[in-house]
N, C-alpha and C. Protein backbone atom coordinates (compact mmCIF):
# COMPACT_ATOMS: atom_id res chain seq x y z
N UNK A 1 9.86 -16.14 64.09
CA UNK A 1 10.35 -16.03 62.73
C UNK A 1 9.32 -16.57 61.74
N UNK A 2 8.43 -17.96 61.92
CA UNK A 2 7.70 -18.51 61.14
C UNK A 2 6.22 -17.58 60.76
N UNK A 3 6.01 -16.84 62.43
CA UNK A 3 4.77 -16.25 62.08
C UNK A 3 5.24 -14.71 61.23
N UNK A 4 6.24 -14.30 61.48
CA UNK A 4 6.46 -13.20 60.57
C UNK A 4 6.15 -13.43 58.97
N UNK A 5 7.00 -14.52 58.44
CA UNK A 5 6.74 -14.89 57.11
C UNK A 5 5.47 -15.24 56.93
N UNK A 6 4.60 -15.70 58.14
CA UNK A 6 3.16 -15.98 57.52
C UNK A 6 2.58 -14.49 57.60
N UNK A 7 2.67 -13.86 58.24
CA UNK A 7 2.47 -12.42 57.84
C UNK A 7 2.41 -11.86 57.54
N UNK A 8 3.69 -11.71 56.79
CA UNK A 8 4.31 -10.93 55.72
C UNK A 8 3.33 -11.73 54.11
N UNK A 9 3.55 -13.28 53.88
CA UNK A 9 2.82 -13.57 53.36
C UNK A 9 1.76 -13.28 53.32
N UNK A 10 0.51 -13.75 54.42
CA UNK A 10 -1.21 -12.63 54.26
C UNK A 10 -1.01 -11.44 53.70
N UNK A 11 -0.34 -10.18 54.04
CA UNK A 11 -0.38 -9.31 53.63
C UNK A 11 0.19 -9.25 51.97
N UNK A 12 0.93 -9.52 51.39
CA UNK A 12 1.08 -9.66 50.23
C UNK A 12 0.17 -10.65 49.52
N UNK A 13 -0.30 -11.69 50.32
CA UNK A 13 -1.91 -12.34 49.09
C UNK A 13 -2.74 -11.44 49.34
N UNK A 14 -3.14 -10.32 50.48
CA UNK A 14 -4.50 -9.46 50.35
C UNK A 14 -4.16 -8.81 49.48
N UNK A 15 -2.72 -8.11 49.50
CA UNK A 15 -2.61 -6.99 48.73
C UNK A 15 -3.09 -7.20 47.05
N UNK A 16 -2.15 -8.61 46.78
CA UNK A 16 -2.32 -9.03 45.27
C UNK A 16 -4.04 -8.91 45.13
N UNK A 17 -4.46 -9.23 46.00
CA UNK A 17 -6.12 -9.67 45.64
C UNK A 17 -6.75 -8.13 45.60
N UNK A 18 -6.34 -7.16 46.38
CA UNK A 18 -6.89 -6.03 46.00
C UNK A 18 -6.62 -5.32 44.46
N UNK A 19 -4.90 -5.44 44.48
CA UNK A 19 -4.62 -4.88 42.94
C UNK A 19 -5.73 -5.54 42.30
N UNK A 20 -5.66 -6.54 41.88
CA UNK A 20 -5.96 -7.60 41.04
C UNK A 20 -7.89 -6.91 41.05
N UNK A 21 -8.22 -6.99 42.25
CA UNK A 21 -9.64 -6.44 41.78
C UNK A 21 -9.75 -5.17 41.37
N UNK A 22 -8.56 -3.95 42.00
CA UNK A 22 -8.57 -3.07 41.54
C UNK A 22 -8.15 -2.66 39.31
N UNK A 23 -7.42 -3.67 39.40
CA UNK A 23 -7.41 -3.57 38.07
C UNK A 23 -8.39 -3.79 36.89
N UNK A 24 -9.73 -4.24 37.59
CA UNK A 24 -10.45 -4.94 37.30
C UNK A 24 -11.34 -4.19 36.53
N UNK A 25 -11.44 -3.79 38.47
CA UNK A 25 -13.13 -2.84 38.76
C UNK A 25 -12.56 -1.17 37.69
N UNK A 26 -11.22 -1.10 37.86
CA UNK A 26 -11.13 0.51 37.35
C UNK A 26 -10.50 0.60 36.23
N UNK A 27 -10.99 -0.23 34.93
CA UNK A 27 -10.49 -0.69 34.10
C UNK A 27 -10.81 -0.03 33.03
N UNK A 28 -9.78 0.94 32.24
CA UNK A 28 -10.17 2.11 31.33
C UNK A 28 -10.31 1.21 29.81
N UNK A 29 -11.54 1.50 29.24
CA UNK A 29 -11.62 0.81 28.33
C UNK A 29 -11.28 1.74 26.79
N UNK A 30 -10.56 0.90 26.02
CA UNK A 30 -10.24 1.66 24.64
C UNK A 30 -11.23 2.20 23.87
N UNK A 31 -11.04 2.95 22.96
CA UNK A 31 -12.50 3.37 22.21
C UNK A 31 -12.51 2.19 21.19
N UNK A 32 -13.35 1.69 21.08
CA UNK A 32 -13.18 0.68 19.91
C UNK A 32 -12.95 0.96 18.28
N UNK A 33 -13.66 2.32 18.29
CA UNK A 33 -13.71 3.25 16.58
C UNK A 33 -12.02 3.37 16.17
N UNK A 34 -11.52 3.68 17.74
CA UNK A 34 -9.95 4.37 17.34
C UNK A 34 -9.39 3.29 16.92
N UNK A 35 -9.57 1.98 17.66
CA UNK A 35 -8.89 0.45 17.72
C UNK A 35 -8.83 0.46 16.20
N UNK A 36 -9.98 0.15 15.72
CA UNK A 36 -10.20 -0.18 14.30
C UNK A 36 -9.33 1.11 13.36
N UNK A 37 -9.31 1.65 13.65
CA UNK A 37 -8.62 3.28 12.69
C UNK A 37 -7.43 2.49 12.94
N UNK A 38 -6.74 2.75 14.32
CA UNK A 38 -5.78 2.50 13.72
C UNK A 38 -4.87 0.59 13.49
N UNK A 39 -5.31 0.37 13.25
CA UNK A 39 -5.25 -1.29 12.56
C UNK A 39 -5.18 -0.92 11.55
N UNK A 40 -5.96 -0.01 10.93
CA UNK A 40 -5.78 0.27 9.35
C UNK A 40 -4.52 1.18 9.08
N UNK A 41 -3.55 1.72 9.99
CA UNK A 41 -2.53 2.52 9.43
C UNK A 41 -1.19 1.98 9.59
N UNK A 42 -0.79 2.04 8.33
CA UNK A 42 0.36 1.27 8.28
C UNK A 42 1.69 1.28 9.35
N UNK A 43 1.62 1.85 10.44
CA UNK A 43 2.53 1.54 11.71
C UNK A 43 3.56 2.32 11.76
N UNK A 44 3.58 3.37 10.87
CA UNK A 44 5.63 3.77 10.54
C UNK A 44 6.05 5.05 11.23
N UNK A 45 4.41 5.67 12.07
CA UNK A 45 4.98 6.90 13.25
C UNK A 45 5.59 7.60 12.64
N UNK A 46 5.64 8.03 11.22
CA UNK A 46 6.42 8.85 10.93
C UNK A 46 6.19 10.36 10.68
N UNK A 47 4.88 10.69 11.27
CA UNK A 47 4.60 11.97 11.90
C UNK A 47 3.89 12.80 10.51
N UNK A 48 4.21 12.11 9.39
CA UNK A 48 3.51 12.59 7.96
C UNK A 48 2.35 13.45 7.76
N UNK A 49 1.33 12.60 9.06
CA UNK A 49 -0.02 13.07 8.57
C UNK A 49 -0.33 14.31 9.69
N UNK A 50 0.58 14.72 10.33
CA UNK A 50 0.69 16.25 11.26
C UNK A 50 0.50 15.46 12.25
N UNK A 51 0.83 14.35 12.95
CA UNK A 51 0.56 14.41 14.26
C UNK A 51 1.67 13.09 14.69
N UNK A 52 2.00 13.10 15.90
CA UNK A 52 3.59 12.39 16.61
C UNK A 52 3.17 10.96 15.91
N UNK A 53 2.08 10.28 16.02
CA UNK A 53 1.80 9.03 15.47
C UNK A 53 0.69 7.94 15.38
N UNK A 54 1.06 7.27 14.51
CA UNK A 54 -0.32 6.44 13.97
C UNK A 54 -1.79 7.01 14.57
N UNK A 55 -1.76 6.34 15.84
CA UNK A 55 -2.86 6.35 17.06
C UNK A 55 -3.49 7.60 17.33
N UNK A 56 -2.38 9.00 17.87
CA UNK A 56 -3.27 9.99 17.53
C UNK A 56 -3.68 10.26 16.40
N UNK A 57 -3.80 10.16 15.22
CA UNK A 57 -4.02 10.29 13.78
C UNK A 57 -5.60 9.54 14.08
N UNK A 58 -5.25 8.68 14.55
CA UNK A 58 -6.67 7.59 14.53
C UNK A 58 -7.77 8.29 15.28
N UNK A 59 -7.57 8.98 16.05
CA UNK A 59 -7.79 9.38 17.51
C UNK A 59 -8.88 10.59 16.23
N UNK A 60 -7.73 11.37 15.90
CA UNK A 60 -8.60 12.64 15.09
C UNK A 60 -9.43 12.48 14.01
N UNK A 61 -8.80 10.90 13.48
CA UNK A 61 -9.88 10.85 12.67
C UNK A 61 -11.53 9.97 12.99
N UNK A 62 -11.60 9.54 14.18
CA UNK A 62 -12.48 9.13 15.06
C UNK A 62 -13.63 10.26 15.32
N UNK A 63 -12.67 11.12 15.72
CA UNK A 63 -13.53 12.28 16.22
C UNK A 63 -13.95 13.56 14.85
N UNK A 64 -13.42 13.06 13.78
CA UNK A 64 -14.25 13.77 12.62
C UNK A 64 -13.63 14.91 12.35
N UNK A 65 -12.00 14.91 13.57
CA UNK A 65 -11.39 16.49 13.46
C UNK A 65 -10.45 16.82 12.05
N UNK A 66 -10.18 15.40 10.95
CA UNK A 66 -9.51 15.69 9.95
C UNK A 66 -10.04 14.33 9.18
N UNK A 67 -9.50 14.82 7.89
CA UNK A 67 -9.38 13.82 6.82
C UNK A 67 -9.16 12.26 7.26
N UNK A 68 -9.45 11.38 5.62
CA UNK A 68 -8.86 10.50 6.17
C UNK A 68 -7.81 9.74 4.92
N UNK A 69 -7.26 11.57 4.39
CA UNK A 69 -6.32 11.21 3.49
C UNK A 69 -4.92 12.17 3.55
N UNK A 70 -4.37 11.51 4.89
CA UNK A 70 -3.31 12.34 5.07
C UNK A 70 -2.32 11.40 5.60
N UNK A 71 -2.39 10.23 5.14
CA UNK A 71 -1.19 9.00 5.50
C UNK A 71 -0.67 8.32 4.15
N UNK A 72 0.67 9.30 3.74
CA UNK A 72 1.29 8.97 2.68
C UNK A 72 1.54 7.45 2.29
N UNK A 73 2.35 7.00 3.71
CA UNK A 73 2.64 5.33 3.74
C UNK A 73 1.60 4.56 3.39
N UNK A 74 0.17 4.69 3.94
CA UNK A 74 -0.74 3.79 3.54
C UNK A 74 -1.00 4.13 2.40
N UNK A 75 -1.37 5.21 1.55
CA UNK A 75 -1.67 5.63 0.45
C UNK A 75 -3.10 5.52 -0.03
N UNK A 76 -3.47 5.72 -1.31
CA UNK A 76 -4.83 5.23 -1.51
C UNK A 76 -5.53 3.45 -0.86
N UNK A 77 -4.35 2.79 -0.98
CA UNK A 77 -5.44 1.68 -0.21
C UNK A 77 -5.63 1.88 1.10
N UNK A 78 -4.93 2.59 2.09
CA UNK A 78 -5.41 2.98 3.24
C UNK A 78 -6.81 3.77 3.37
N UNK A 79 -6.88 4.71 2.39
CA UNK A 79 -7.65 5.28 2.26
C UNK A 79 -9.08 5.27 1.82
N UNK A 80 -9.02 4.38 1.00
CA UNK A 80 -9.97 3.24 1.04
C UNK A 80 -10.65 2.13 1.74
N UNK A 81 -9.52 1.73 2.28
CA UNK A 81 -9.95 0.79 3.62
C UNK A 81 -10.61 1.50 5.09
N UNK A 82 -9.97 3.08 4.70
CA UNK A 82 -10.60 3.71 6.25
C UNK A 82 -12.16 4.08 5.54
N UNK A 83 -12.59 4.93 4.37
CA UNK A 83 -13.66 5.14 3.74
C UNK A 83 -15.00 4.29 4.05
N UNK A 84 -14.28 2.50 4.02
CA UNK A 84 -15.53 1.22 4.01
C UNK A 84 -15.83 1.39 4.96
N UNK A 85 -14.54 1.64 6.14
CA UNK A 85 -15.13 1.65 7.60
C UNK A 85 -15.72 2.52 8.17
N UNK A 86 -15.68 3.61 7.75
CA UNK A 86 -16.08 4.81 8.84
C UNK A 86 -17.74 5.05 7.17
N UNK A 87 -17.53 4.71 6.33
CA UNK A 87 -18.88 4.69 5.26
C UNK A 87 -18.71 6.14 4.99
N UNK A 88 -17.51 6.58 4.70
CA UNK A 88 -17.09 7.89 3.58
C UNK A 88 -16.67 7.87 2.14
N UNK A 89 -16.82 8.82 1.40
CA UNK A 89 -16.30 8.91 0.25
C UNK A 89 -14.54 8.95 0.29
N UNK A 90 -13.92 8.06 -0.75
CA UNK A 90 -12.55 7.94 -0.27
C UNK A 90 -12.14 9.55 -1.16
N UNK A 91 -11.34 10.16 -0.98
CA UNK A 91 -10.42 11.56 -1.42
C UNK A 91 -9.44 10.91 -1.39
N UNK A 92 -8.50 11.87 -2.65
CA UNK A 92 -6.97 11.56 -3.10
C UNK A 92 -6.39 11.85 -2.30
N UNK A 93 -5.03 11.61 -1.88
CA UNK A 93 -4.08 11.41 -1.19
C UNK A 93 -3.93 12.89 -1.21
N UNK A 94 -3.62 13.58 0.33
CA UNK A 94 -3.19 15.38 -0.06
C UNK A 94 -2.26 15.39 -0.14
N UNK A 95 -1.55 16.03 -1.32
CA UNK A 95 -0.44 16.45 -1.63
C UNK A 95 0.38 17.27 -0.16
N UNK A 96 -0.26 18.13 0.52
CA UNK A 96 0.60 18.60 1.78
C UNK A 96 1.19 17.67 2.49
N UNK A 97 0.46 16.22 2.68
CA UNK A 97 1.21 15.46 3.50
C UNK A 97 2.40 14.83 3.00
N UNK A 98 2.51 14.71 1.56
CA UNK A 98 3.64 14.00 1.50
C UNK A 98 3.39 12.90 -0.36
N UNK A 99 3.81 12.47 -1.00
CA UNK A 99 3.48 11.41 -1.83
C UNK A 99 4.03 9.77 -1.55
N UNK A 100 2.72 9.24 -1.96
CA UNK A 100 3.22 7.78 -1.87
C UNK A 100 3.76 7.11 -2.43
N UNK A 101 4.83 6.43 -2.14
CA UNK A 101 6.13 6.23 -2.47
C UNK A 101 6.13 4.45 -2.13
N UNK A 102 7.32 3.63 -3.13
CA UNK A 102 7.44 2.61 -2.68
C UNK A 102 8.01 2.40 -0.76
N UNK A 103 7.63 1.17 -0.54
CA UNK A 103 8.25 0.85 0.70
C UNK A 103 9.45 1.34 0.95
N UNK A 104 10.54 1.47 1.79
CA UNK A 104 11.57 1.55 1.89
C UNK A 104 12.43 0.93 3.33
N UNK A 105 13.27 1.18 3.75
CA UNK A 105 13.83 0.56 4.51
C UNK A 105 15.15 1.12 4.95
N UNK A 106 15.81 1.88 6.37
CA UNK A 106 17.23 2.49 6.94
C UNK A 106 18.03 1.79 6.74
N UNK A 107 19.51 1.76 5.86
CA UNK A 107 20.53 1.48 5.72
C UNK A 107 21.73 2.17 6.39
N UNK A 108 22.53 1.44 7.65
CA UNK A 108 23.54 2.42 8.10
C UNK A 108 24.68 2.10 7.55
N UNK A 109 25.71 2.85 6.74
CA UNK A 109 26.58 2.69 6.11
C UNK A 109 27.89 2.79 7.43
N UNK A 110 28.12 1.49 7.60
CA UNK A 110 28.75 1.38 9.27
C UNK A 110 30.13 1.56 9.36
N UNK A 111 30.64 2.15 7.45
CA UNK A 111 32.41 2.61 8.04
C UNK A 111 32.46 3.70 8.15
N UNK A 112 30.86 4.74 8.05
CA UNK A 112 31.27 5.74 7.99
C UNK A 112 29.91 6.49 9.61
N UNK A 113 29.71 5.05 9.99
CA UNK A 113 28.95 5.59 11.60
C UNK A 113 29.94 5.43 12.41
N UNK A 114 29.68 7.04 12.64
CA UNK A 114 30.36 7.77 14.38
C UNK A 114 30.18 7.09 15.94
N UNK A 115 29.06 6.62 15.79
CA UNK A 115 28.25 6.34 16.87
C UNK A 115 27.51 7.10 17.45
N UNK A 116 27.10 8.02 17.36
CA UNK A 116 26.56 9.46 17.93
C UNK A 116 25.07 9.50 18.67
N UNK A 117 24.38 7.96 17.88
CA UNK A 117 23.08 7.60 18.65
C UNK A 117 22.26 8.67 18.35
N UNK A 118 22.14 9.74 17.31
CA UNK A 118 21.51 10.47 17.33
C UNK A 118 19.91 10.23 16.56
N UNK A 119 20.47 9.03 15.68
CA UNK A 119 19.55 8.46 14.91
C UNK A 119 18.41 7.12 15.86
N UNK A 120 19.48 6.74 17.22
CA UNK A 120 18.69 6.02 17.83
C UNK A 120 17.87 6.64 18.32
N UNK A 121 17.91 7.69 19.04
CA UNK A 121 17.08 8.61 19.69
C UNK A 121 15.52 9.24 18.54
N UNK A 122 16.18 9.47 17.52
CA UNK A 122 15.18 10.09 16.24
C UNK A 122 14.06 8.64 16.51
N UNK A 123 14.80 7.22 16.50
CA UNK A 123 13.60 6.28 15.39
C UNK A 123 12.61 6.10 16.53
N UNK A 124 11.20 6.02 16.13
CA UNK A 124 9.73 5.77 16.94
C UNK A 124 10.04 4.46 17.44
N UNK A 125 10.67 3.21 16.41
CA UNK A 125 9.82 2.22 16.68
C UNK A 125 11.22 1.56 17.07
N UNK A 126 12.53 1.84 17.91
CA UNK A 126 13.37 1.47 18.14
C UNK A 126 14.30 0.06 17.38
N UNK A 127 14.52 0.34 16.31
CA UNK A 127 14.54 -0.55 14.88
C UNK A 127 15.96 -0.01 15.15
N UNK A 128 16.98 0.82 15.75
CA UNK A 128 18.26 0.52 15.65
C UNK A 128 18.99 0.19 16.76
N UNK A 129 19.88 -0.66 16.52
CA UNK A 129 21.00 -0.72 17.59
C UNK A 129 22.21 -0.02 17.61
N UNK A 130 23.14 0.14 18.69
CA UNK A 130 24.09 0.70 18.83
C UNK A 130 24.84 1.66 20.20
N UNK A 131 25.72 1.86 20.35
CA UNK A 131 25.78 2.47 21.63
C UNK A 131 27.05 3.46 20.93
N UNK A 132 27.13 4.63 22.60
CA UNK A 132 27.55 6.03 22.19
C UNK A 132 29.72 5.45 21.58
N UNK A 133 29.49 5.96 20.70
CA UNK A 133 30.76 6.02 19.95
C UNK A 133 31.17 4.16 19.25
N UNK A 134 30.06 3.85 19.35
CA UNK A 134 30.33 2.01 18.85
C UNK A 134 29.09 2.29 17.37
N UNK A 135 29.52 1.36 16.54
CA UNK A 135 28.79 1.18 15.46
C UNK A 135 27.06 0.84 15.36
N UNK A 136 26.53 1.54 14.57
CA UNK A 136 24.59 1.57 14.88
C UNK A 136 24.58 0.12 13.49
N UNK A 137 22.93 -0.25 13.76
CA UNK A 137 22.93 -1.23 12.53
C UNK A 137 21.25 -0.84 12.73
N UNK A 138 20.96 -1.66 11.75
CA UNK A 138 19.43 -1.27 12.09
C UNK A 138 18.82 -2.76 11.62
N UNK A 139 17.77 -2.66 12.59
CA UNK A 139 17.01 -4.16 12.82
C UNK A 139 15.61 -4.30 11.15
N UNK A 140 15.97 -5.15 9.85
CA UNK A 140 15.51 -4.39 8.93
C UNK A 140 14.23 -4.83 9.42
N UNK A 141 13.71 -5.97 9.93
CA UNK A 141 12.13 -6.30 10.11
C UNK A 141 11.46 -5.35 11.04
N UNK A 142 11.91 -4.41 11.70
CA UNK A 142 11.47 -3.92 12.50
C UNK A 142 11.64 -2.37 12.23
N UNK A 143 11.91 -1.84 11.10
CA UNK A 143 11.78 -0.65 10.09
C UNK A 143 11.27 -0.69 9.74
N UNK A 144 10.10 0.65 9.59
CA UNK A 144 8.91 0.88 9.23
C UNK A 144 9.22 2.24 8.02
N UNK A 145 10.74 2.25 7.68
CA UNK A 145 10.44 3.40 6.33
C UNK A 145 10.33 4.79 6.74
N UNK A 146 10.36 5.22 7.78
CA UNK A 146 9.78 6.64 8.39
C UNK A 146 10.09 7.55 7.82
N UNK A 147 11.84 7.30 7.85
CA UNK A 147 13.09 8.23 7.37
C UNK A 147 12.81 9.70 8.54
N UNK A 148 13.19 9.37 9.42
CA UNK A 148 13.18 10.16 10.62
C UNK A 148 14.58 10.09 11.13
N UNK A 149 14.68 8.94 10.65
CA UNK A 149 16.48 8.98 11.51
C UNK A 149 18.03 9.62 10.58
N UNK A 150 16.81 10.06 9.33
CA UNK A 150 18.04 10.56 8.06
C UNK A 150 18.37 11.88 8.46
N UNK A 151 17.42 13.05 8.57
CA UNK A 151 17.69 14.17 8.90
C UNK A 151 18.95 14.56 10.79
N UNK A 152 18.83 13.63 11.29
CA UNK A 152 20.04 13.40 12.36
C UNK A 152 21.19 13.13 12.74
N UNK A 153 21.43 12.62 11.31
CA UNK A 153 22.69 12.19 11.54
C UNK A 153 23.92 13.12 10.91
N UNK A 154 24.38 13.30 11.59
CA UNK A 154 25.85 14.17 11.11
C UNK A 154 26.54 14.09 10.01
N UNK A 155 26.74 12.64 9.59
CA UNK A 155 27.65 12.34 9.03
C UNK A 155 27.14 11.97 7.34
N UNK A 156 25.70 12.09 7.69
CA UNK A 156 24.71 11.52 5.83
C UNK A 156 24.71 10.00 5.80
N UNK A 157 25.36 9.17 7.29
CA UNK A 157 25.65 7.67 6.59
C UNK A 157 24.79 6.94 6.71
N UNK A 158 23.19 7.24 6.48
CA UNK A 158 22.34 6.52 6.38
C UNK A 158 21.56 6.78 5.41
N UNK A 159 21.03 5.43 4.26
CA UNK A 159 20.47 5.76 2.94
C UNK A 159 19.01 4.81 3.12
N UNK A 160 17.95 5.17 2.10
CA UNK A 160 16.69 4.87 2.59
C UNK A 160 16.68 3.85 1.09
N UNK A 161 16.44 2.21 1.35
CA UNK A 161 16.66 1.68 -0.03
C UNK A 161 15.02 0.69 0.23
N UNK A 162 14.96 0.75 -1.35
CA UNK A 162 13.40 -0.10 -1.84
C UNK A 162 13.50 -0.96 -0.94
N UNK A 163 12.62 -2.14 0.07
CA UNK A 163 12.51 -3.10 1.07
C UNK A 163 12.27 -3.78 -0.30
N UNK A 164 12.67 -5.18 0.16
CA UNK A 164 13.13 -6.36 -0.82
C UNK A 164 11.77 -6.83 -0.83
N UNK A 165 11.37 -7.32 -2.39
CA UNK A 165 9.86 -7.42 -2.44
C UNK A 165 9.80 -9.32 -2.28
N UNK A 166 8.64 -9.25 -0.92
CA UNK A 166 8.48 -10.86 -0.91
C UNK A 166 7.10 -11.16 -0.52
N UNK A 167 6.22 -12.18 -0.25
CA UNK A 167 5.06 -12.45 -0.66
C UNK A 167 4.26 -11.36 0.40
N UNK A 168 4.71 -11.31 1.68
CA UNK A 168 3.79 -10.37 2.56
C UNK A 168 3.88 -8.62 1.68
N UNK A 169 4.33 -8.16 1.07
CA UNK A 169 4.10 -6.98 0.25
C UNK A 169 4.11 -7.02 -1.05
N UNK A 170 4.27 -8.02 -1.88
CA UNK A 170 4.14 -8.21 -2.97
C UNK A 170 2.50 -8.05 -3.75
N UNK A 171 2.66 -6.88 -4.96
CA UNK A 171 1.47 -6.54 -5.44
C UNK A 171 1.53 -7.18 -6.96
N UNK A 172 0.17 -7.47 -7.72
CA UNK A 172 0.53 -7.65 -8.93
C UNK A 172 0.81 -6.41 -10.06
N UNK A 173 1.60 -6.84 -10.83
CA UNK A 173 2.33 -5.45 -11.70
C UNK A 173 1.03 -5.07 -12.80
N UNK A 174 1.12 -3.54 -13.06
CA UNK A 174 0.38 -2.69 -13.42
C UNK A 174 0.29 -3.61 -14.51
N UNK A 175 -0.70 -3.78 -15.55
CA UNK A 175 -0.33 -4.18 -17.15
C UNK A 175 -0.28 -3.01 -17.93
N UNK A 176 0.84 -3.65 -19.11
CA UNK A 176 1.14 -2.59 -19.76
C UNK A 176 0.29 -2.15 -20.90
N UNK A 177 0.26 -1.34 -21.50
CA UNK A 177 -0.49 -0.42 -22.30
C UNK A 177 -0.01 -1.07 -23.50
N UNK A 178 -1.00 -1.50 -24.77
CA UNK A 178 -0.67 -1.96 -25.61
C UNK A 178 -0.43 -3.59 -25.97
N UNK A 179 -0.40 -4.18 -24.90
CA UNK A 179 0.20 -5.57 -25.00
C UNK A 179 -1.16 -6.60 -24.23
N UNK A 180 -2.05 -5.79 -24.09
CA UNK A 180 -3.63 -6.61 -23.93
C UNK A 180 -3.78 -7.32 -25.09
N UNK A 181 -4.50 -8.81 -24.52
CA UNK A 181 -4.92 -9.86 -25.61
C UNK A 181 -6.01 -8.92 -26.25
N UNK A 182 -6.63 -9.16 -27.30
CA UNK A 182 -7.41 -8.92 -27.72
C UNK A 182 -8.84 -9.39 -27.43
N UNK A 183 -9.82 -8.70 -27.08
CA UNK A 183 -10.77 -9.58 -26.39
C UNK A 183 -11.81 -10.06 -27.86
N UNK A 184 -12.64 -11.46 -27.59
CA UNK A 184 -13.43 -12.56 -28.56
C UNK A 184 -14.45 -12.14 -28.27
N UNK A 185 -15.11 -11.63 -29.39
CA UNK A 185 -17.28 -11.88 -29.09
C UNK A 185 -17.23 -13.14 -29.37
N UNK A 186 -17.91 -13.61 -27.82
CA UNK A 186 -18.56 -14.95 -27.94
C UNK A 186 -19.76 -14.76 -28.74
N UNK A 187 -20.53 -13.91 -28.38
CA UNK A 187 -21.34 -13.35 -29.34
C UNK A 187 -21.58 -12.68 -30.43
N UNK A 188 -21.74 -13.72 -31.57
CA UNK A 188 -22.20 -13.48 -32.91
C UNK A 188 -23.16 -12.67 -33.26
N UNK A 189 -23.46 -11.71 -34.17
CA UNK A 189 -24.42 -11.27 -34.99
C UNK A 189 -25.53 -12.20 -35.73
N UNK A 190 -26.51 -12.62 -35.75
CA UNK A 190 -27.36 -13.20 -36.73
C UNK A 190 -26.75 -13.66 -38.09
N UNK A 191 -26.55 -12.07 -38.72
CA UNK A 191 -25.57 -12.08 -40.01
C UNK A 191 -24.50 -12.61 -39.92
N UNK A 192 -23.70 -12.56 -38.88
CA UNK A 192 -22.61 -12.97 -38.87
C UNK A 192 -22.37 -14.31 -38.81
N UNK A 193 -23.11 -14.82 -37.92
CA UNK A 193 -23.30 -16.43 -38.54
C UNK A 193 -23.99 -16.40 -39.49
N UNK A 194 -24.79 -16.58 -39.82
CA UNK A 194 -25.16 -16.74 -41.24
C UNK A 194 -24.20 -16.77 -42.17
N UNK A 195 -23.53 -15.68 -42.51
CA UNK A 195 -22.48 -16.13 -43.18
C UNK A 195 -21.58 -16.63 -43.21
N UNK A 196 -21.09 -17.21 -41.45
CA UNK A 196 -20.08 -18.28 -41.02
C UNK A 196 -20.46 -19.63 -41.99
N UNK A 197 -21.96 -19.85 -41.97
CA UNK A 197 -22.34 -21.30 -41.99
C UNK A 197 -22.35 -21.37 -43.57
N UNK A 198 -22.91 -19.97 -44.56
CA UNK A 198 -22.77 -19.97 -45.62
C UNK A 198 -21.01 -20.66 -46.57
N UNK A 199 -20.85 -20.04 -45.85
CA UNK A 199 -19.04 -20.09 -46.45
C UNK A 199 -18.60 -21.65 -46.02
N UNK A 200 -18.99 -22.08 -44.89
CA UNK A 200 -18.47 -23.30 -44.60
C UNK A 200 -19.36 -24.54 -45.74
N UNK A 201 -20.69 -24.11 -46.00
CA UNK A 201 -20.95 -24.93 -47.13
C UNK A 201 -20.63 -25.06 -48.27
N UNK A 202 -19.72 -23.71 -48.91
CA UNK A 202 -19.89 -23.89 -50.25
C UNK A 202 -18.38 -24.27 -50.14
């Protein structure tokens, strides 16, 4: 009985030691260009820019096969941020993909969810809970805005509302037109002092 378990043991430490080198030695490495692409896209899989998500997006734009202004969610600062990196001219946001829009966030209106799970099945980033004929809710930190799970549902009881603005997305507000200080020449004219200093003497 004792030598079986030591047996059985050897064979499960060789084995571990082979995985373990095998994982090693045959170890598929990421592209690093794509890594960086997609770090820069805002995460929300929501299929916008023609393709299932983020990563392949990154993938095509790595390989030079498209734009790198077809991700509504990120918007022009995405687009900008991919430009520095890859050392392109940034282009406006294409209108085919979609316009950029504030954040948003899935609201399930839960007296009027069926349970139908049809919306669990829709979301990428598994941000709802719920089971078949029991009430869905949705996890808000873990909503990415997609609005993938709106077109599924039977019943309309899910609404897409502004995400509550707090310091991790908080931008400073546009200024308004008209209500600029007036800007001071520190710098005087010759004449113009001159006649500062005139007037102050007499």
């Amino acid at each position: 009985m004792l030598s079986a378990i030591l047996v059985l043991g050897l064979l499960a430490l060789v084995f571990g030691l082979l995985l373990g080198y095998a994982a090693i030695r045959f170890k598929v490495e990421g592209e690093p260009l794509v890594e960086q692409i997609d770090s820069l896209l805002p995460q929300t899989q929501c299929g916008q820019c023609g393709f299932p998500g983020c990563k392949p997006y990154a993938t095509a734009i790595a390989n030079n096969e498209v734009d790198i202004n077809q991700c509504p969610p990120g918007g022009e600062a995405t687009i900008h941020a991919l430009a520095d990196l890859l050392d392109r001219e940034p282009t406006p946001l294409n209108p085919e993909n979609g316009e950029e829009a504030p954040k948003t966030v899935a609201i399930v209106n839960e007296k009027d969810c069926i349970g139908c799970t049809l919306c669990i099945q829709a979301c990428p980033v598994d941000a709802i809970l719920g089971a078949a004929k029991q009430m869905h809710t949705v996890i808000e930190i873990e909503c990415t805005g997609c609005e993938l799970c709106v077109p599924p549902c039977p019943v309309d009881c899910i609404d897409m509302i502004p995400l509550a603005t707090n310091i991790e997305h908080w931008n400073w507000p546009s200024p308004i037109k008209g209500l600029e200080a007036p800007l001071v020449n520190l710098e005087k004219r010759p004449e113009q002092q001159a006649s500062n200093v005139g007037g102050a003497a007499s």
